[in-house]
N, C-alpha and C. Protein backbone atom coordinates (compact mmCIF):
# COMPACT_ATOMS: atom_id res chain seq x y z
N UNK A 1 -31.28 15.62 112.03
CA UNK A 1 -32.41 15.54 111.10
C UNK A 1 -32.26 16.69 110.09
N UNK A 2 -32.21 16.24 108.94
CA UNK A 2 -32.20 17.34 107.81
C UNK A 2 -33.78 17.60 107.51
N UNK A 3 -33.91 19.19 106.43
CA UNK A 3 -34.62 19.59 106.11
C UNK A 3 -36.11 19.18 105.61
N UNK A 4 -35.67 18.34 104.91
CA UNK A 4 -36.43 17.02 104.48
C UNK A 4 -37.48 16.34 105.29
N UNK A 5 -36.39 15.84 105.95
CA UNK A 5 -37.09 14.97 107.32
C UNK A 5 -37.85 15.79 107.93
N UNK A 6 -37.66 16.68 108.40
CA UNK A 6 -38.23 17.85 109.41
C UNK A 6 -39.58 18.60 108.74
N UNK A 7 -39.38 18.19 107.38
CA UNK A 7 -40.89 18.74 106.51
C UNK A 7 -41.84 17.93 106.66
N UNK A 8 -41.02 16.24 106.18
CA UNK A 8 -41.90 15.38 106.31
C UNK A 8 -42.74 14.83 107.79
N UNK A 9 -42.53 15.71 108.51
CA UNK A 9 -43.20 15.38 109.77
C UNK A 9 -44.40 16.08 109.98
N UNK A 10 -45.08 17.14 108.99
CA UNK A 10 -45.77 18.59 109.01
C UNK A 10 -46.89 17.79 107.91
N UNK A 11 -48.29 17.93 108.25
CA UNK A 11 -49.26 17.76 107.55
C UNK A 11 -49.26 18.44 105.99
N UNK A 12 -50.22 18.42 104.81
CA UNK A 12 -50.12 19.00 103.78
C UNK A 12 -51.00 20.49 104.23
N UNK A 13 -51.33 20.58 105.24
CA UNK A 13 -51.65 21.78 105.71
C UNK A 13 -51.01 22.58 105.48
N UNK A 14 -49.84 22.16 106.92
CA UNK A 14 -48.69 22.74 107.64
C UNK A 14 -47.90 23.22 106.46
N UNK A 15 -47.50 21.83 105.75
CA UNK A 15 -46.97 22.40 104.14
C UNK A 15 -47.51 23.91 103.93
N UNK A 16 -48.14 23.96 103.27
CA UNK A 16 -48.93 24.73 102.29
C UNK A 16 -48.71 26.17 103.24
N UNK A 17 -48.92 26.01 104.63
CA UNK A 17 -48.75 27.45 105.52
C UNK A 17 -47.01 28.13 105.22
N UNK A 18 -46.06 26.84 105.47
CA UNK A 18 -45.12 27.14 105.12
C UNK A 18 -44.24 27.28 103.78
N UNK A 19 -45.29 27.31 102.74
CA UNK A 19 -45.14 27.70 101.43
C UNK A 19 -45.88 29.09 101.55
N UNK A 20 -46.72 29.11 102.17
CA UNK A 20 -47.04 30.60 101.79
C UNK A 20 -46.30 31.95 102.23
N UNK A 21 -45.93 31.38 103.83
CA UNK A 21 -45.36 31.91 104.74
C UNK A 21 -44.31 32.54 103.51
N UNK A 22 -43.22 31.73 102.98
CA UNK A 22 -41.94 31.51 102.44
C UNK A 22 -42.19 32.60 101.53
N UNK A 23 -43.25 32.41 100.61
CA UNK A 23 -43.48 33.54 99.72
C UNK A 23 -43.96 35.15 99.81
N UNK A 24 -44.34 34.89 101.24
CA UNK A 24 -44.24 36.96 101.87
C UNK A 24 -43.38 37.15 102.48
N UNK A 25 -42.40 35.88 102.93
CA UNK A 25 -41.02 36.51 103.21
C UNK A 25 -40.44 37.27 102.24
N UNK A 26 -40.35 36.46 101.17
CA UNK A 26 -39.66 36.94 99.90
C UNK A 26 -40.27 37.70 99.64
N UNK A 27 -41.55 38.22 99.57
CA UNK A 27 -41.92 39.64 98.82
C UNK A 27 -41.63 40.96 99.79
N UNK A 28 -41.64 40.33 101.18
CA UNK A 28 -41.46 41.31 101.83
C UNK A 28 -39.58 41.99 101.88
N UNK A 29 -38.63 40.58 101.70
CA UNK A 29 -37.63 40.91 101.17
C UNK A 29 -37.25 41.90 99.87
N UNK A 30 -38.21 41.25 99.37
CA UNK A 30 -37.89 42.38 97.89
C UNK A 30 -38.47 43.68 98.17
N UNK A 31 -39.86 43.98 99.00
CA UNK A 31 -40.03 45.08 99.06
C UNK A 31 -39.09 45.96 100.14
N UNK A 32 -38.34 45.66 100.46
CA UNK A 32 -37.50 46.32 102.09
C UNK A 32 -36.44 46.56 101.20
N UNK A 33 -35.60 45.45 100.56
CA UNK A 33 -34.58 45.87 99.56
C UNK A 33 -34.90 47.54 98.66
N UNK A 34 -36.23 47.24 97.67
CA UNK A 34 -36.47 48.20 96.78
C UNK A 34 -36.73 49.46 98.39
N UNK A 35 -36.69 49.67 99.21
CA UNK A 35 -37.39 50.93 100.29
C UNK A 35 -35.73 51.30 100.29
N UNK A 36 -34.63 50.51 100.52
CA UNK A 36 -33.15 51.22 100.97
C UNK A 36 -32.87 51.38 99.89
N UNK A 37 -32.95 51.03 98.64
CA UNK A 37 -32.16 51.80 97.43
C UNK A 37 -32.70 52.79 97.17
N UNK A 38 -34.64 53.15 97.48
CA UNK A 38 -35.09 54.43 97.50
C UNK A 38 -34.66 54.97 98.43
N UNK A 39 -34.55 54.78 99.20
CA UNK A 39 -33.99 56.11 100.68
C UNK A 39 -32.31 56.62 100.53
N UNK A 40 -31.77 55.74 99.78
CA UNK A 40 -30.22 55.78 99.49
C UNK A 40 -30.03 56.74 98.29
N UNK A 41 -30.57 56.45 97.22
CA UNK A 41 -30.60 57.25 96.04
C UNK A 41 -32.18 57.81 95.97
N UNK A 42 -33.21 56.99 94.72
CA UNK A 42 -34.48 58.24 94.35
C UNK A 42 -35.24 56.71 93.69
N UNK A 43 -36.50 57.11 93.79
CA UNK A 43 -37.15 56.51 92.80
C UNK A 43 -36.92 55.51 92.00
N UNK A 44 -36.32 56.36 90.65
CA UNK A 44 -35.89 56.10 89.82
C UNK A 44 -34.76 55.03 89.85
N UNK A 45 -33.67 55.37 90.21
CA UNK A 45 -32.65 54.37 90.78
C UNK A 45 -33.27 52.74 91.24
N UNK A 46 -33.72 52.93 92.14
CA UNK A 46 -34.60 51.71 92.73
C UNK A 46 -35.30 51.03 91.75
N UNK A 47 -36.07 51.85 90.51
CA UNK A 47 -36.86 51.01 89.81
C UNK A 47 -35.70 50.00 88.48
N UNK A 48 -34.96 51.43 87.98
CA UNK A 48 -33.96 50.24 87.56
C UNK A 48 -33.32 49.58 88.08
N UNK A 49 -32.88 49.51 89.29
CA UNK A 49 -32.18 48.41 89.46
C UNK A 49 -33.12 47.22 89.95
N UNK A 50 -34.34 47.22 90.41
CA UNK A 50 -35.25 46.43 90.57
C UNK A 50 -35.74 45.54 89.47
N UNK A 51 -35.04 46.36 88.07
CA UNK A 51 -35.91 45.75 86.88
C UNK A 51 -34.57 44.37 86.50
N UNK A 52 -33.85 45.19 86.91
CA UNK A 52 -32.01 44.25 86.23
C UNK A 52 -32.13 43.09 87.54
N UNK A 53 -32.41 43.23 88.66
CA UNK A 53 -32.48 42.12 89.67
C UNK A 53 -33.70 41.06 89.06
N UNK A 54 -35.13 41.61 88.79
CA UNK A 54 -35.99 40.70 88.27
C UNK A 54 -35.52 39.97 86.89
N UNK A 55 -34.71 41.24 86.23
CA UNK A 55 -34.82 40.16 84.91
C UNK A 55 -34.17 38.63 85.14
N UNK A 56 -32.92 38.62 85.98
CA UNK A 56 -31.98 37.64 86.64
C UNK A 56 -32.95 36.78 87.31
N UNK A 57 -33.82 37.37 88.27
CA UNK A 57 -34.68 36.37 89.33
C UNK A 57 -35.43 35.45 88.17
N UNK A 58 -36.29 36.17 87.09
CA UNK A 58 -37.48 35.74 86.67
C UNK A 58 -37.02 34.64 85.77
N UNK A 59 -36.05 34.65 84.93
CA UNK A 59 -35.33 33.08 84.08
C UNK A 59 -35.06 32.17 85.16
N UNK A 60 -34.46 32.44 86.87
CA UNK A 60 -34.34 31.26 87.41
C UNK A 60 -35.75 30.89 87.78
N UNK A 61 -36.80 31.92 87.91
CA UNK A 61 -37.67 31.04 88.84
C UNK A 61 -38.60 30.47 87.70
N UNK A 62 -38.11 30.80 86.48
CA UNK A 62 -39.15 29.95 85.52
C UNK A 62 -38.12 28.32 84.98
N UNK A 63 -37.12 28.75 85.17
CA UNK A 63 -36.61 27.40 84.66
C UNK A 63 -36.20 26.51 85.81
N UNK A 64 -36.42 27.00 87.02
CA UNK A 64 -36.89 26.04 88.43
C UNK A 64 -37.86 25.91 88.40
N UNK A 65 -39.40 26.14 88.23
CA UNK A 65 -40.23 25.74 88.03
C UNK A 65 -40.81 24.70 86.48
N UNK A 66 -39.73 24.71 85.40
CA UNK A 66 -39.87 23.60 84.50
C UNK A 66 -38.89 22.88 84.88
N UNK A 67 -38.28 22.84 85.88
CA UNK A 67 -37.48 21.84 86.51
C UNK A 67 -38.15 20.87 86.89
N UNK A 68 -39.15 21.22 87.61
CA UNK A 68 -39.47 20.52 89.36
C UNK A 68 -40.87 20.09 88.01
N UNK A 69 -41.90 21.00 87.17
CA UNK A 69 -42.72 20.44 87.18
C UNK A 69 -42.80 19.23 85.43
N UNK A 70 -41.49 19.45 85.23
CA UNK A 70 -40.72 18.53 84.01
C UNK A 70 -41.64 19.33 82.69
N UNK A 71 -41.44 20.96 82.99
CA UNK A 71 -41.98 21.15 81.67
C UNK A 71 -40.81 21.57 80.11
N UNK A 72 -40.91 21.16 79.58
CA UNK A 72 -40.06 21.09 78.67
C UNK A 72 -39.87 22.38 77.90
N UNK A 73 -38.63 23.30 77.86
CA UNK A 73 -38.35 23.78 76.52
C UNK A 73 -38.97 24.41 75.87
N UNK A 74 -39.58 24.99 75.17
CA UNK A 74 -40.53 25.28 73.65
C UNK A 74 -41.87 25.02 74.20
N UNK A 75 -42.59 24.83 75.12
CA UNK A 75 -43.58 24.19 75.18
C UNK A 75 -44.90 24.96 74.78
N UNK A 76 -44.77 26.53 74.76
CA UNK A 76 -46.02 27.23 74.19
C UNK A 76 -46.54 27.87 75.25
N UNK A 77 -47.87 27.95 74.97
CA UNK A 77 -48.89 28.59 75.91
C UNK A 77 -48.99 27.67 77.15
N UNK A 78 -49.63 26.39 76.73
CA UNK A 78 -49.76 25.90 77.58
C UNK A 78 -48.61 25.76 78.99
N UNK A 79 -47.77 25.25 78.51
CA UNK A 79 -46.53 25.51 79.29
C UNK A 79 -46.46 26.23 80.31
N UNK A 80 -46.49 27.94 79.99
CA UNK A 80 -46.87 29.05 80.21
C UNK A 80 -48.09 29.25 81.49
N UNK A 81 -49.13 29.10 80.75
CA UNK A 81 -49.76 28.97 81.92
C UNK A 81 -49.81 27.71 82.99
N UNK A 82 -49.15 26.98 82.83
CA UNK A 82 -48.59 25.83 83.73
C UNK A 82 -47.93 26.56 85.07
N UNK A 83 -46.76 26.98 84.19
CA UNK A 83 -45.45 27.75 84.81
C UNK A 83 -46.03 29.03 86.00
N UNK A 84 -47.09 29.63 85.15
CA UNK A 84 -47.66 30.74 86.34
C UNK A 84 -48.44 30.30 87.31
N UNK A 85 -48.68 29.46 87.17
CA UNK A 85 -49.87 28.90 88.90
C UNK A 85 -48.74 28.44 89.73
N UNK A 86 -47.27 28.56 89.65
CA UNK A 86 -46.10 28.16 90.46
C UNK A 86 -45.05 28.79 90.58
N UNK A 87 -45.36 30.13 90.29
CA UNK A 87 -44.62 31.38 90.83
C UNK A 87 -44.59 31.75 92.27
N UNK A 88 -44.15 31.98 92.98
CA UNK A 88 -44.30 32.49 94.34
C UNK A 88 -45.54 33.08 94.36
N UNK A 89 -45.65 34.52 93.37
CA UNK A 89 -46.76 35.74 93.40
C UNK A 89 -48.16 34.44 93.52
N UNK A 90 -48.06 33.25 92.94
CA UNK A 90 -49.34 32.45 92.78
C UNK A 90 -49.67 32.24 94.10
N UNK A 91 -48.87 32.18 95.32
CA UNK A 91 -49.28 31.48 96.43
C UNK A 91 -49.97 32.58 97.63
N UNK A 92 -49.99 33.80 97.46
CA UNK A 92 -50.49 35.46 98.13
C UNK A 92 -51.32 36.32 96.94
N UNK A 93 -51.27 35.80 95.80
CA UNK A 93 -52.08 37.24 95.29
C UNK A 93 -52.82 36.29 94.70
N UNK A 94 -53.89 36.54 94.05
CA UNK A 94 -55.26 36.36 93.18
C UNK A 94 -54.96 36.75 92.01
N UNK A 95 -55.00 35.71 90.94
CA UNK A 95 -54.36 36.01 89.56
C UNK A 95 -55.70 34.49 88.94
N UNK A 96 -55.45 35.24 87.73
CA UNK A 96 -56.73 34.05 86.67
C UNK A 96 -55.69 34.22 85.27
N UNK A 97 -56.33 33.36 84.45
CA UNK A 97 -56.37 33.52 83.08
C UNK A 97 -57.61 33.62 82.40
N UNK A 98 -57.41 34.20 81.40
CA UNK A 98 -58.55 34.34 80.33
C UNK A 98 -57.76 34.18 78.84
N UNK A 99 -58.93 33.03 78.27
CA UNK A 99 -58.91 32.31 77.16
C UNK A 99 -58.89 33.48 76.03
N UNK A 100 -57.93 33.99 75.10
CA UNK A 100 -58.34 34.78 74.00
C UNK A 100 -58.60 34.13 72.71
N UNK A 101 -57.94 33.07 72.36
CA UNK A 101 -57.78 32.26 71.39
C UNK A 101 -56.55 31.21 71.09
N UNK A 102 -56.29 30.61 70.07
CA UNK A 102 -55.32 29.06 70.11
C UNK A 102 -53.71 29.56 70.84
N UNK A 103 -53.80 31.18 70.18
CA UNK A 103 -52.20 31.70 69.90
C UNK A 103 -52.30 32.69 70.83
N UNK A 104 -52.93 33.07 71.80
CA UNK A 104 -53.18 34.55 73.03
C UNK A 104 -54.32 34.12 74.28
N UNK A 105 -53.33 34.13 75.28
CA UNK A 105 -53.96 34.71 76.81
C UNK A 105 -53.77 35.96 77.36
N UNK A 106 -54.74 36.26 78.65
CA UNK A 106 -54.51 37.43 79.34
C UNK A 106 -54.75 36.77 80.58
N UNK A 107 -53.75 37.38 81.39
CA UNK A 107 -52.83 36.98 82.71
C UNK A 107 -53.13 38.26 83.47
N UNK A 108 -53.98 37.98 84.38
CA UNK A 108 -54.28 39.39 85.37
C UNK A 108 -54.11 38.76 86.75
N UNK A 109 -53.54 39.88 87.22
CA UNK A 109 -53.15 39.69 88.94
C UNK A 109 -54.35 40.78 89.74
N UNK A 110 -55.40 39.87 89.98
CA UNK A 110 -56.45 40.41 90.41
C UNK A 110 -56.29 41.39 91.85
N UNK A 111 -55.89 40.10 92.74
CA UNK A 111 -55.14 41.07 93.74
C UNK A 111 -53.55 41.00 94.01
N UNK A 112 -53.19 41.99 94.41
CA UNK A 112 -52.00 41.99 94.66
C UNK A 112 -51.87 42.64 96.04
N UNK A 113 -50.38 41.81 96.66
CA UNK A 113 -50.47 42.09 98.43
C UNK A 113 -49.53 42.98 98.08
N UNK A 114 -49.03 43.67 97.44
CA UNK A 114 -48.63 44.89 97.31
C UNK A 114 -49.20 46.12 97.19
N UNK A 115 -49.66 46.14 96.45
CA UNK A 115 -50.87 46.98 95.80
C UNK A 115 -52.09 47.47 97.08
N UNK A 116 -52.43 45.78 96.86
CA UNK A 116 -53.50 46.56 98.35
C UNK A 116 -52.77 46.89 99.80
N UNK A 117 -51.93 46.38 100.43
CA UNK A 117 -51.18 47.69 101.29
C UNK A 117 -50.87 48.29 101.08
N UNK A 118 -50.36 49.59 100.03
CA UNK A 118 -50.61 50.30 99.78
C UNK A 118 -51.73 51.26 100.07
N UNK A 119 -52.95 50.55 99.40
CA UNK A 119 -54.04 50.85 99.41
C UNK A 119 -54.94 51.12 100.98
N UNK A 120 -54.39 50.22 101.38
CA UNK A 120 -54.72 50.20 102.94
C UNK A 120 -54.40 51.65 103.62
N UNK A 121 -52.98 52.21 103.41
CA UNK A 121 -52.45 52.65 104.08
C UNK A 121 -52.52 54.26 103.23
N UNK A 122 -53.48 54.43 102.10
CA UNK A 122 -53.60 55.41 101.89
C UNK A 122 -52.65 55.89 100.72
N UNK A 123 -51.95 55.26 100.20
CA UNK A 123 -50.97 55.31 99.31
C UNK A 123 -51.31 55.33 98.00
N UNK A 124 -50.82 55.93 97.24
CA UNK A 124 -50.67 55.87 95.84
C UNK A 124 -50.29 54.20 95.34
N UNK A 125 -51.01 53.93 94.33
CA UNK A 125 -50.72 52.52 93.48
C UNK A 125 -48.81 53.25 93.10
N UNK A 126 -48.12 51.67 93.69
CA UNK A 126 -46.85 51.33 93.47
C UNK A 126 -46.91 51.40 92.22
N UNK A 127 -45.76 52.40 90.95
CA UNK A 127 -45.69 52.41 89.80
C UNK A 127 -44.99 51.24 89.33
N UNK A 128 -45.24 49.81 89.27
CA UNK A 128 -44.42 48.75 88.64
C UNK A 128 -44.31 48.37 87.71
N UNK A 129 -45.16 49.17 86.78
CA UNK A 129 -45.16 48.68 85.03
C UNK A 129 -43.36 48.74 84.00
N UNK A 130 -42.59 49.36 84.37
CA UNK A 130 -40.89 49.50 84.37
C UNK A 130 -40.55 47.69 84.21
N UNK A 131 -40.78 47.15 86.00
CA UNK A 131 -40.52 45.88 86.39
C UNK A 131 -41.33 45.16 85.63
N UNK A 132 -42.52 45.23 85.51
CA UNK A 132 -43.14 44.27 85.16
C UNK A 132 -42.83 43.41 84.08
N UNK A 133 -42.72 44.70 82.81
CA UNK A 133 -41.96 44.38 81.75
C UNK A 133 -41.89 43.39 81.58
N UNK A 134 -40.09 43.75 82.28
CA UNK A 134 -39.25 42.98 81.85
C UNK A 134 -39.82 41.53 82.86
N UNK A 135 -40.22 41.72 83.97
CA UNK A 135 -40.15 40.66 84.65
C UNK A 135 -41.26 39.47 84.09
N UNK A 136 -42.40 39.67 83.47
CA UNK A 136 -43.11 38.69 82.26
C UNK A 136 -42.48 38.78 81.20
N UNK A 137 -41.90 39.47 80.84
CA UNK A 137 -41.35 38.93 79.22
C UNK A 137 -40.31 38.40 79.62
N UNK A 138 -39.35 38.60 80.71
CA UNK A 138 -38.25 37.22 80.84
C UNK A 138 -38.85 35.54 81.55
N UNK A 139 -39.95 35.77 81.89
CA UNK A 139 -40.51 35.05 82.57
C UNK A 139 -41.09 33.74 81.73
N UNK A 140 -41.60 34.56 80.59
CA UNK A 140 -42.15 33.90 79.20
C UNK A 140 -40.95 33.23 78.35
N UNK A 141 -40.30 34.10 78.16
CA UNK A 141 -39.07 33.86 77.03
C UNK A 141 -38.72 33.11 77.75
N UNK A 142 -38.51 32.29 78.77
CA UNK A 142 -37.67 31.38 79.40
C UNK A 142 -38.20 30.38 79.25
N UNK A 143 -39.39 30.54 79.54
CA UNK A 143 -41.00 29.12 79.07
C UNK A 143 -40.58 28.49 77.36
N UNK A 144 -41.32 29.68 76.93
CA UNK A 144 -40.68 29.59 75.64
C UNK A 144 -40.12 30.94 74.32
N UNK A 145 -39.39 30.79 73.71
CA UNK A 145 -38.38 31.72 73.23
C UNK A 145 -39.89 32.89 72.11
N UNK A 146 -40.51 32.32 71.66
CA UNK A 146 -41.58 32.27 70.85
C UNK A 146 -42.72 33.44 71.23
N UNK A 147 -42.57 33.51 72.77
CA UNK A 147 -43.74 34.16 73.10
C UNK A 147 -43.22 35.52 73.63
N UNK A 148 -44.47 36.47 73.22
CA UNK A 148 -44.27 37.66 72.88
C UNK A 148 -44.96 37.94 74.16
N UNK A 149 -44.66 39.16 74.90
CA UNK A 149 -45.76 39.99 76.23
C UNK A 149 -45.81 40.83 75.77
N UNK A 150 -47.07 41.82 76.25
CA UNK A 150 -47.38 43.66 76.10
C UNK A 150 -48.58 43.46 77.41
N UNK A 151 -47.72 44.19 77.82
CA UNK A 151 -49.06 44.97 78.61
C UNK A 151 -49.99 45.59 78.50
N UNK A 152 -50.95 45.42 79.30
CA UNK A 152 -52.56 45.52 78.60
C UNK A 152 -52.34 46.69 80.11
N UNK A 153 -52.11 46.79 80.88
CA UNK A 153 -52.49 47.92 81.94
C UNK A 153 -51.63 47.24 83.39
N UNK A 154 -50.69 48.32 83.66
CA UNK A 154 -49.87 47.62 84.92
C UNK A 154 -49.76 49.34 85.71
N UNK A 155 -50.14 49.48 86.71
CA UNK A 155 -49.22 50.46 87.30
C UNK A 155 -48.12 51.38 87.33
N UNK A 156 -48.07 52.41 86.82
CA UNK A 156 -49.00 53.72 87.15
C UNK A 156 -50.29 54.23 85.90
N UNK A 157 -49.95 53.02 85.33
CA UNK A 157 -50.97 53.02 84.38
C UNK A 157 -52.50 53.24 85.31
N UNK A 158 -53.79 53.72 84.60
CA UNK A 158 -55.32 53.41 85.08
C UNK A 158 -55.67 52.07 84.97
N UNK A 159 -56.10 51.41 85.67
CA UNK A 159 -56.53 49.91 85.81
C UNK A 159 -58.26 49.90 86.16
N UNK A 160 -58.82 49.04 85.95
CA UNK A 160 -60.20 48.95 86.21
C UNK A 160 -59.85 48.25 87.87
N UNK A 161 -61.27 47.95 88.52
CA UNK A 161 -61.52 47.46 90.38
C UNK A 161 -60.89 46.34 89.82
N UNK A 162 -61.27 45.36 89.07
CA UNK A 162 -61.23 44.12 89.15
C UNK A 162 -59.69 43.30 88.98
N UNK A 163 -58.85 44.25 88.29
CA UNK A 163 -57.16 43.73 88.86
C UNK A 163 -56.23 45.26 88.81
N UNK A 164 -55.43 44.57 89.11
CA UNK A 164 -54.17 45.61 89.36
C UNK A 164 -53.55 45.68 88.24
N UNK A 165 -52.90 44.64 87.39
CA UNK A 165 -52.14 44.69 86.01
C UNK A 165 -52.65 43.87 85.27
N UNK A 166 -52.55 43.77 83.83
CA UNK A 166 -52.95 42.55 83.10
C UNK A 166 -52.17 42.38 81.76
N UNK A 167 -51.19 41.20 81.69
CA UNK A 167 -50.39 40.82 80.61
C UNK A 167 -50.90 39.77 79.54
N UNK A 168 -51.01 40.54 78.14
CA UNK A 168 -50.94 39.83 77.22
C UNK A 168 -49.86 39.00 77.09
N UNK A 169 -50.39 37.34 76.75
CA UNK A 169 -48.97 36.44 75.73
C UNK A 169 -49.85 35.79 74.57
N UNK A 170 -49.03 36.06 73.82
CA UNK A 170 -49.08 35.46 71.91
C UNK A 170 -48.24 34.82 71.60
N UNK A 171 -48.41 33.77 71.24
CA UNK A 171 -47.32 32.79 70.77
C UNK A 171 -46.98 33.03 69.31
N UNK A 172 -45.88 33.09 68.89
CA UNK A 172 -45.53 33.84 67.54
C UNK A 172 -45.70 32.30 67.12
N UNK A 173 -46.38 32.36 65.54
CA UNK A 173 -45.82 31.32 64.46
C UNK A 173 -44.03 31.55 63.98
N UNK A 174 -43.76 30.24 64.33
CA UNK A 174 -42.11 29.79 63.44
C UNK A 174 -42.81 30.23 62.14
């Protein structure tokens, strides 16, 4: 019995547990990775090379996700916010949009399961604004070529209670 088969035997529950499951593997992968390049070298080291691994991750997981959900090319904002409710981060953290106007949203990751263990454990907010970057603006540019990011407030930046980071996108006029 292949993979397939063996899914299709699991309720849309069961699904959904093992989609979520899948996605704190992977974060927990990425966070164990980024802990041995800090303990090996510094900080610093870890964050760039964390930023050059995301930029690579973030074009596949946006153009696997206009794969699977047939979004096309150029498609804009909309697109865009299509593309982010089907990120991994969508299936463990608390993220919204807010409407700015025809040509600009703001994309906040309300909670983050990073962030708040951290927080749990007494820790300083993880400085990820470096990664973040790049990891929404390749994330976008892959959606579509057109759209511009800036960060509005990411870590180690000051953030208000109500999220952890929050990314502007503007769709440039051709």
């Amino acid at each position: 019995m292949d993979h397939r088969e063996r899914l299709m035997r699991h309720s849309k529950e069961e699904l959904i547990g093992f989609l979520e499951d899948a996605a704190k593997n992977w974060l927990a992968h990425d966070g164990l990775w980024f802990l041995a390049v800090e303990e090996a070298f510094d900080m610093d080291t870890a964050i760039r090379l964390d930023a050059k691994a995301w930029e690579q991750f973030s074009a596949i997981e946006a153009r696997r996700i206009m794969k699977r959900l047939g979004i096309e090319p150029g498609g804009g904002l909309e697109a865009l916010k299509k593309a982010l409710q089907y990120r991994l981060y969508a299936y463990i953290n608390r993220q919204e949009i807010i409407e700015v106007d025809e040509h600009t949203f703001i994309f906040r990751m309300n909670e983050c399961r990073v962030q708040s263990a951290r927080k749990r454990k007494g820790l300083p907010d993880f400085p990820c604004k470096p990664v973040g970057i790049v990891e929404y603006s390749v994330f976008a540019r892959t959606i579509d070529p057109r759209i511009e990011t800036r960060c509005i407030a990411c870590p180690p930046d000051p953030h208000p209670p109500e999220y952890w980071c929050a990314w502007e996108f503007t769709l440039r006029s051709t």
